[in-house]
Protein backbone atom coordinates (compact mmCIF):
# COMPACT_ATOMS: atom_id res chain seq x y z
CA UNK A 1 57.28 79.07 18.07
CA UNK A 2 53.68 77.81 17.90
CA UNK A 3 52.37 74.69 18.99
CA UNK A 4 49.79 72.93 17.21
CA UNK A 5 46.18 72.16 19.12
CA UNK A 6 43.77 68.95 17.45
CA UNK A 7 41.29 67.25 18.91
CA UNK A 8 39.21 65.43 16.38
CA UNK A 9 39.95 67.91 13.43
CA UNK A 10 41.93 67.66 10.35
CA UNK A 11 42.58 71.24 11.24
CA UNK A 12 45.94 72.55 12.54
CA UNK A 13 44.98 75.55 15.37
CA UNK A 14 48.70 77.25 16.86
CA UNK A 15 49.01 78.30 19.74
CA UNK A 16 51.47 81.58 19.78
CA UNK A 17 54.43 81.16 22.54
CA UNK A 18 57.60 82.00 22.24
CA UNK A 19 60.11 79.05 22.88
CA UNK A 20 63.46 78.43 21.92
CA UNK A 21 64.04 75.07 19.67
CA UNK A 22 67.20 72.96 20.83
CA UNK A 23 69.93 72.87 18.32
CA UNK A 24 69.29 69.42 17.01
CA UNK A 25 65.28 69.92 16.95
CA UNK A 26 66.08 72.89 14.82
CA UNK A 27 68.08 70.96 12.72
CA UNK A 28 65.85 68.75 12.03
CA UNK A 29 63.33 71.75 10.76
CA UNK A 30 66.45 72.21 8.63
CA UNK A 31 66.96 69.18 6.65
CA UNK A 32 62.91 69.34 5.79
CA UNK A 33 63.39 73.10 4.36
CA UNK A 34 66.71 72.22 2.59
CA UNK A 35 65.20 68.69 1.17
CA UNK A 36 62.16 70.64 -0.38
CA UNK A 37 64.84 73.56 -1.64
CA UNK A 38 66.92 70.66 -3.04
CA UNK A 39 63.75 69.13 -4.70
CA UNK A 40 62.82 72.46 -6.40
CA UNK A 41 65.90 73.23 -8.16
CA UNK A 42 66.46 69.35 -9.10
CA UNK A 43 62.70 69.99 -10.55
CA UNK A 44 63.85 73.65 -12.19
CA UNK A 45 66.80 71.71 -13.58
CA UNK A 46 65.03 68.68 -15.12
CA UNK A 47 62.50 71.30 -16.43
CA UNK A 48 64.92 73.44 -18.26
CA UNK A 49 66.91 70.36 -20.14
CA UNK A 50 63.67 68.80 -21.11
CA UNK A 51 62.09 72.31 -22.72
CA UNK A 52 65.48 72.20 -24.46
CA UNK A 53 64.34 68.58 -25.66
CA UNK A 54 61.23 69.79 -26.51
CA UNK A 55 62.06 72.95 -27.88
CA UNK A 56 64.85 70.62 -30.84
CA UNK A 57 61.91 68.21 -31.13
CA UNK A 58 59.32 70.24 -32.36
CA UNK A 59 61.40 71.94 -34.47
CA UNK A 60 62.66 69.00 -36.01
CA UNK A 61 59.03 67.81 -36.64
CA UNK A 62 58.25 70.88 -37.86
CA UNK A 63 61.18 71.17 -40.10
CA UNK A 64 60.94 67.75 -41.23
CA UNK A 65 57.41 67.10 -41.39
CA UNK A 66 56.99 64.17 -40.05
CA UNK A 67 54.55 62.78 -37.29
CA UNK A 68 57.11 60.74 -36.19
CA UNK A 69 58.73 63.92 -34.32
CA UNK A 70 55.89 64.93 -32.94
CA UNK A 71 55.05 61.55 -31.69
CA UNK A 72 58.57 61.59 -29.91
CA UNK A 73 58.08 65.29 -28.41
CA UNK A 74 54.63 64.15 -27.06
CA UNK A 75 56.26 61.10 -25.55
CA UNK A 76 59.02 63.10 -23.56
CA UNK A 77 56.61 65.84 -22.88
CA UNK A 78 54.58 63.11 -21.28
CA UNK A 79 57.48 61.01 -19.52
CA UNK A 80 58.58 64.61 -18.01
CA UNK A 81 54.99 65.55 -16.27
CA UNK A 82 55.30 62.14 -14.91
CA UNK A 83 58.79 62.40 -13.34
CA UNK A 84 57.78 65.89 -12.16
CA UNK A 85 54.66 63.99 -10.26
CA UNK A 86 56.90 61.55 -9.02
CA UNK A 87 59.26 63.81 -7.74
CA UNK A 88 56.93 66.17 -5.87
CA UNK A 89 55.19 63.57 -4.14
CA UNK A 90 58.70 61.75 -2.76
CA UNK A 91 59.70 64.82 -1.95
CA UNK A 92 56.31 65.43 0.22
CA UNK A 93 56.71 62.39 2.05
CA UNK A 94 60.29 62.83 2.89
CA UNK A 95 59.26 66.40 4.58
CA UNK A 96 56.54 65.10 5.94
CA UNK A 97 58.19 62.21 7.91
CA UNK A 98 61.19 64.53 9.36
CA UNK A 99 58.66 67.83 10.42
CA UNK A 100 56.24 64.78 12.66
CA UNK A 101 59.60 63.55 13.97
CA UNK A 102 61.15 66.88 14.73
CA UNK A 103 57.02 67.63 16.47
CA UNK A 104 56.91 65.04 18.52
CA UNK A 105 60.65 65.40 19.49
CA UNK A 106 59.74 69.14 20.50
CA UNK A 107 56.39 67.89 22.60
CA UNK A 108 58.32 64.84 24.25
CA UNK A 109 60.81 67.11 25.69
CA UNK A 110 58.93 69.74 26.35
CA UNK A 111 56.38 67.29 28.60
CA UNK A 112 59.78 66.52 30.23
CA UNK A 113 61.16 69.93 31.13
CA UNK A 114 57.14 71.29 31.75
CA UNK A 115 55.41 68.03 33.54
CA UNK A 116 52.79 70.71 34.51
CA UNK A 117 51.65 71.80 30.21
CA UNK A 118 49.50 68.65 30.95
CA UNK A 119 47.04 71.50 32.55
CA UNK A 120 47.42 73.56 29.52
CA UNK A 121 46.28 70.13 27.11
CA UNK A 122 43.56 69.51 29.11
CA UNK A 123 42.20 72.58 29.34
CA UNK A 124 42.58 72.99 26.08
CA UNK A 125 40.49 70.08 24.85
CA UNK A 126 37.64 70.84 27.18
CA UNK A 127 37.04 73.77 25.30
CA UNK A 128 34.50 72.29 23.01
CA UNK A 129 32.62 70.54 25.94
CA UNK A 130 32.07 73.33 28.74
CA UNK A 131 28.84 73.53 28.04
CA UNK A 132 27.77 69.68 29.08
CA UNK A 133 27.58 68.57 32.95
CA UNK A 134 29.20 65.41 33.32
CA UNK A 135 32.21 65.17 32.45
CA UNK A 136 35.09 62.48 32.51
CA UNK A 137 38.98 63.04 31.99
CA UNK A 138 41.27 60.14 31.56
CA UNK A 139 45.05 60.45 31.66
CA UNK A 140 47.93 58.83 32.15
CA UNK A 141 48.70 58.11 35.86
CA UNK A 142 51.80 59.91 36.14
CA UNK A 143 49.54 63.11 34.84
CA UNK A 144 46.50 62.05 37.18
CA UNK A 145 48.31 64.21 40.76
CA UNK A 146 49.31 67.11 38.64
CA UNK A 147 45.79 67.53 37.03
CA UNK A 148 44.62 67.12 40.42
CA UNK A 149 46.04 69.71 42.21
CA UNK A 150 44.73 71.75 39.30
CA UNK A 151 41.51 70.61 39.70
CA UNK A 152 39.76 73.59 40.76
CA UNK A 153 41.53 76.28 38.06
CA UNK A 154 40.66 73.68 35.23
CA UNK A 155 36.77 73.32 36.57
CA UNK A 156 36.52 76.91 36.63
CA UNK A 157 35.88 76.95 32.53
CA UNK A 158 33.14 74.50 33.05
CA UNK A 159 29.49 76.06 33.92
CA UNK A 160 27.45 73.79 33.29
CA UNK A 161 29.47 70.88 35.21
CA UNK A 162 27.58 68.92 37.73
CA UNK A 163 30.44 65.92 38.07
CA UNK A 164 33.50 66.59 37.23
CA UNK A 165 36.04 63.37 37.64
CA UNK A 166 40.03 62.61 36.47
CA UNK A 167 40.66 58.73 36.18
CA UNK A 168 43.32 57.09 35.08
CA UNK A 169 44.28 55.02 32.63
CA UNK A 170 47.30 52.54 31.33
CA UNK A 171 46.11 52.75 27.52
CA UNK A 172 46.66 56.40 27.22
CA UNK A 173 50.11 58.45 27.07
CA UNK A 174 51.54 60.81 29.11
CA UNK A 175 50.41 64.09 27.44
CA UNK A 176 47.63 63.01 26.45
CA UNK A 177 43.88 62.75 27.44
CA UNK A 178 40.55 61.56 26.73
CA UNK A 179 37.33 63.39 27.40
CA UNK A 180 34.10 62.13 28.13
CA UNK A 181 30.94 63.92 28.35
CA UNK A 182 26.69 62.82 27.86
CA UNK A 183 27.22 64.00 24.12
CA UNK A 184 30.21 61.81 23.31
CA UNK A 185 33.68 61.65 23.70
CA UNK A 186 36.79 63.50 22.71
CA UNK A 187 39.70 61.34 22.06
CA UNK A 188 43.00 64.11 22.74
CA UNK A 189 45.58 61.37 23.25
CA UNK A 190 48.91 61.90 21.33
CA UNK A 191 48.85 58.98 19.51
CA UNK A 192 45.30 60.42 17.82
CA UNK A 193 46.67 64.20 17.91
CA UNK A 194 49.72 62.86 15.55
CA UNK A 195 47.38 60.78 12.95
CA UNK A 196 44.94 64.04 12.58
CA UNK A 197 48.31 65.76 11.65
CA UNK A 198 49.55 64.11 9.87
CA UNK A 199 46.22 63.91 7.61
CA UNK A 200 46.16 67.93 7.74
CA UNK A 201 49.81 68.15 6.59
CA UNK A 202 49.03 65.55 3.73
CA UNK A 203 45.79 67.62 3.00
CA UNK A 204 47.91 70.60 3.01
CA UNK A 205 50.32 69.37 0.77
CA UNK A 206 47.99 68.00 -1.75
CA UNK A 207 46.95 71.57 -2.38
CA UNK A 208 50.16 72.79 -2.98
């Protein structure tokens, strides 16, 4: 499986580990595969009966003459790109909604069985900031002692550090961090990781 990485990005970065899904996290994956499946063939469907539509429209204009018939094959030719629209972008949302569910059912229980990939987050979002010397992480306090006895292996990616400090804070999630540097800050909390991808998923899907 691979897990996604943002931090202030619209970008989704993976992360390549093998884990195995639980059954109902899977089947969640499921239901958005087999709602998009279900989507296309209700799409090939509609598309078939209204070129049929088409097809005994134009030929009746044609046959016939009149403007009339090829007003009325424009119209459904028209009403059928719009129901196609319509479709496609239910259909997104739907998909959408269950694969951020089924993400953040994976993380949750994953922080749960792992209390330790806290490490692993942090260090990952320092990874834009290792070359600035002061630098502040914030966490959640049940994260604070496990960061802390990693103190040392996480400073090690730093060389430019001069203070190097872990605080804690109520506003912020387990999971989750926020780091401060001279330049800025770097706001890695899950609640801003799930917004950024959500907005790369609807990006995504716009360009489908």
């Amino acid at each position: 499986m691979n897990y996604f990485s943002l931090t202030n990005t619209e970008s989704i970065q993976t992360h390549a580990q093998n884990k195995v899904i639980p059954a109902d996290d899977f089947s969640m994956l499921i239901s958005a595969k087999e709602a998009l499946e279900k989507t296309e063939k209700e799409v090939e469907k509609k598309l078939e009966t209204t070129k049929k539509q088409c097809q005994n429209l134009r030929k009746k204009a044609k046959e016939e003459g009149r403007s009339e018939g090829l007003i009325e094959f424009n119209h459904h030719l028209l009403e059928f790109e719009n129901q196609i629209k319509t479709i496609r972008n239910e259909t997104q949302r739907q998909v959408l909604s269950i694969a951020l569910k089924a993400a953040k059912k994976i993380v949750n229980k994953e922080l749960e069985v792992n209390p330790n990939v806290i490490v692993d987050i942090v260090s990952g979002a320092l990874r834009p900031v290792t070359q600035y010397r002061h630098i502040k992480i914030y966490v959640h306090k049940d994260d604070k002692e496990r960061i802390e006895k990693e103190k040392d292996h996480v400073r090690q990616q730093l060389d430019q550090v001069e203070t190097f400090s872990i605080i804690e804070r109520d506003d912020i999630e387990k999971g989750g961090c926020i780091i401060e540097t001279e330049a800025g800050i770097i706001d890695a909390s899950l609640e801003n990781q799930w917004r950024a991808l959500e907005a790369a998923f609807e990006k995504f899907m716009k360009l489908q």
